[in-house]
C-alpha atoms as a PDB file:
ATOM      1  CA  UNK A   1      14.925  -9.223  23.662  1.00  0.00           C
ATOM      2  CA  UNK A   2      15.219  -6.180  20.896  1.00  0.00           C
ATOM      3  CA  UNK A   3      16.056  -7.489  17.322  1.00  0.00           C
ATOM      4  CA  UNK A   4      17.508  -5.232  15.097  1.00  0.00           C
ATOM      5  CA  UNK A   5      13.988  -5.388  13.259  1.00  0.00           C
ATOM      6  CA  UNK A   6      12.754  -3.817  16.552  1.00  0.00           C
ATOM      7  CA  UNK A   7      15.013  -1.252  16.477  1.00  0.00           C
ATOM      8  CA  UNK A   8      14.563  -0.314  13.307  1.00  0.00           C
ATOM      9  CA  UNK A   9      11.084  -0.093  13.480  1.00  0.00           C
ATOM     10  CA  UNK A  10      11.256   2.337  16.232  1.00  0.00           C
ATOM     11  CA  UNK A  11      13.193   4.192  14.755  1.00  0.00           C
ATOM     12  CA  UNK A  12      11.179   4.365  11.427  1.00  0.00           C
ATOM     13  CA  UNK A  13       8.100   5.404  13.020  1.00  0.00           C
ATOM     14  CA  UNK A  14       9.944   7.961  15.424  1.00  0.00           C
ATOM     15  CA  UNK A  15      11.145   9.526  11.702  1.00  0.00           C
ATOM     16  CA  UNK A  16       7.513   9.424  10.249  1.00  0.00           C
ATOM     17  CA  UNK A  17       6.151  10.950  13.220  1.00  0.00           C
ATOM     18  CA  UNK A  18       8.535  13.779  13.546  1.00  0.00           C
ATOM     19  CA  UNK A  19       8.416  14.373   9.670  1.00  0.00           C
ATOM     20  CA  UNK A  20       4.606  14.047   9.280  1.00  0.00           C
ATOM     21  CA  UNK A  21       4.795  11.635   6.711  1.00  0.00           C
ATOM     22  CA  UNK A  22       2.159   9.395   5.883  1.00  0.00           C
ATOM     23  CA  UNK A  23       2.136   5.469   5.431  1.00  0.00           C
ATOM     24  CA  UNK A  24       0.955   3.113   2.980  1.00  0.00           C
ATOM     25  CA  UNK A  25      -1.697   0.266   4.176  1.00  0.00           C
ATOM     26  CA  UNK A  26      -4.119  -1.333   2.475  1.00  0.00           C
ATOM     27  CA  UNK A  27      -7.495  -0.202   2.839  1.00  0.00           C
ATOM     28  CA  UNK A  28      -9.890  -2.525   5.455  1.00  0.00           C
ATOM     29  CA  UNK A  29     -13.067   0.021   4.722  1.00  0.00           C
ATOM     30  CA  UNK A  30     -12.692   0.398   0.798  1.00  0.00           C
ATOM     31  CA  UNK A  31     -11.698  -3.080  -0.488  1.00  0.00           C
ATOM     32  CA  UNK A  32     -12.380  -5.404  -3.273  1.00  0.00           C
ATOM     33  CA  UNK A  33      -9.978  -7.984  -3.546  1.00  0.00           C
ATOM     34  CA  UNK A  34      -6.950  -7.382  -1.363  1.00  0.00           C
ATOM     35  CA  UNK A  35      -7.481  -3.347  -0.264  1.00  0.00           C
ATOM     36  CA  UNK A  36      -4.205  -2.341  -2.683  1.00  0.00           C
ATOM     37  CA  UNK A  37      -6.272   0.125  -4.738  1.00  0.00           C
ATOM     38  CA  UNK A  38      -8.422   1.638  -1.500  1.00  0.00           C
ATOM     39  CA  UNK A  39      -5.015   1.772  -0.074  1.00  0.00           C
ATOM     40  CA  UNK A  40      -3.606   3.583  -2.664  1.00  0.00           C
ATOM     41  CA  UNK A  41      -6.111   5.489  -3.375  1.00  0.00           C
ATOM     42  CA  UNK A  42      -6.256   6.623   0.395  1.00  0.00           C
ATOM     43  CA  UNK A  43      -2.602   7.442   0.614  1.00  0.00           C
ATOM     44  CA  UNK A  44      -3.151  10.061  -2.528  1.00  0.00           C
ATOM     45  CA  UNK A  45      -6.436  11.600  -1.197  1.00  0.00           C
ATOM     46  CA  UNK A  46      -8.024  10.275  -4.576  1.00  0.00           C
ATOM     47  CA  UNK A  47     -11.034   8.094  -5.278  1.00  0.00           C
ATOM     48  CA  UNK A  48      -9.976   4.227  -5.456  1.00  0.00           C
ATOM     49  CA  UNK A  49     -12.255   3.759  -8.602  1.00  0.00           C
ATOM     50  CA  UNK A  50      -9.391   5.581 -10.725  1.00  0.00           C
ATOM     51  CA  UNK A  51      -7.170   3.020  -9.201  1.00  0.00           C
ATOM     52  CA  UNK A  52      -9.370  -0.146 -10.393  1.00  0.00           C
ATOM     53  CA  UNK A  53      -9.287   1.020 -13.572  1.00  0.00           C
ATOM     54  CA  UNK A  54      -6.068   2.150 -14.107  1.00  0.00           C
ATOM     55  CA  UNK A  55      -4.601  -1.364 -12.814  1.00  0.00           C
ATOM     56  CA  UNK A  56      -7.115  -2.837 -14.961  1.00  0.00           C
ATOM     57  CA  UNK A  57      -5.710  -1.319 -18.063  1.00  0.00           C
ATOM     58  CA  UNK A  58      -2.494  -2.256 -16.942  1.00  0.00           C
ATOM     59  CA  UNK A  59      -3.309  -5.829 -17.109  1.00  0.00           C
ATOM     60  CA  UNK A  60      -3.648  -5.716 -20.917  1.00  0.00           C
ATOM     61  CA  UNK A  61       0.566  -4.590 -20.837  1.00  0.00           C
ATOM     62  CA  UNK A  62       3.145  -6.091 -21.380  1.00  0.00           C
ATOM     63  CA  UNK A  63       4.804  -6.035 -17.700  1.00  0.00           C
ATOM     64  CA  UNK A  64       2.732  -8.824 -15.562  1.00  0.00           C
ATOM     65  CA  UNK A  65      -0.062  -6.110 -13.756  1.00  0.00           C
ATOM     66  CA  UNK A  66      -1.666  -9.059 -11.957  1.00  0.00           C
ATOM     67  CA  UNK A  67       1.869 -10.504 -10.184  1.00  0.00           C
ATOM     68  CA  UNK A  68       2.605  -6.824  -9.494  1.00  0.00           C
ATOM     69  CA  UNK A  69      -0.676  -6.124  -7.756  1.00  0.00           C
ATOM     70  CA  UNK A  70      -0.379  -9.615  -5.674  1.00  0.00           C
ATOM     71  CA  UNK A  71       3.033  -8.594  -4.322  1.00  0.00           C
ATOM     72  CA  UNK A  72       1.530  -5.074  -3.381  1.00  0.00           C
ATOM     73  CA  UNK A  73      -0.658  -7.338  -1.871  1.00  0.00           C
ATOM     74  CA  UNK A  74       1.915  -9.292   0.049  1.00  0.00           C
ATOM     75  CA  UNK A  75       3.943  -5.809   0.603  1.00  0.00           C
ATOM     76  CA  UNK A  76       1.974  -3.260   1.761  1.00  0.00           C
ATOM     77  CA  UNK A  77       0.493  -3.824   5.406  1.00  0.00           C
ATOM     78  CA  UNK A  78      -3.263  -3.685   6.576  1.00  0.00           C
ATOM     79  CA  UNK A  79      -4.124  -0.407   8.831  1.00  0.00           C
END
């Protein structure tokens, strides 16, 4: 039986595919905790070590870094 999730799906990835536009995973090769920064870092053809660091700056501001890195976490899907 097709859900609407199904069909939606398809329908995403037929657009991606046709456009050429890449996806955001986490990483499974380049990970330390959860694969968000190898992921990103992947994604913008940059090295994940500028990642760490920037998010680990982050932490020290204001806005929460840490819940926004474990709901990237939750988010973005494994390759």
């Amino acid at each position: 039986m097709m859900t609407i999730r199904h069909i939606t799906k398809g329908i995403f990835n037929t657009y991606i595919k046709q456009n050429n536009m890449k996806k955001l995973f986490r990483s499974t090769t380049d990970n330390r905790i959860g694969g968000v920064c190898g992921g990103i870092a992947e994604y913008t053809n940059s090295d994940p070590t500028i990642w760490r660091l920037l998010f680990l700056a982050l932490i020290c501001a204001p806005f929460p870094m840490i819940f926004m890195y474990c709901l990237a976490w939750i988010i973005i899907p494994k390759k």
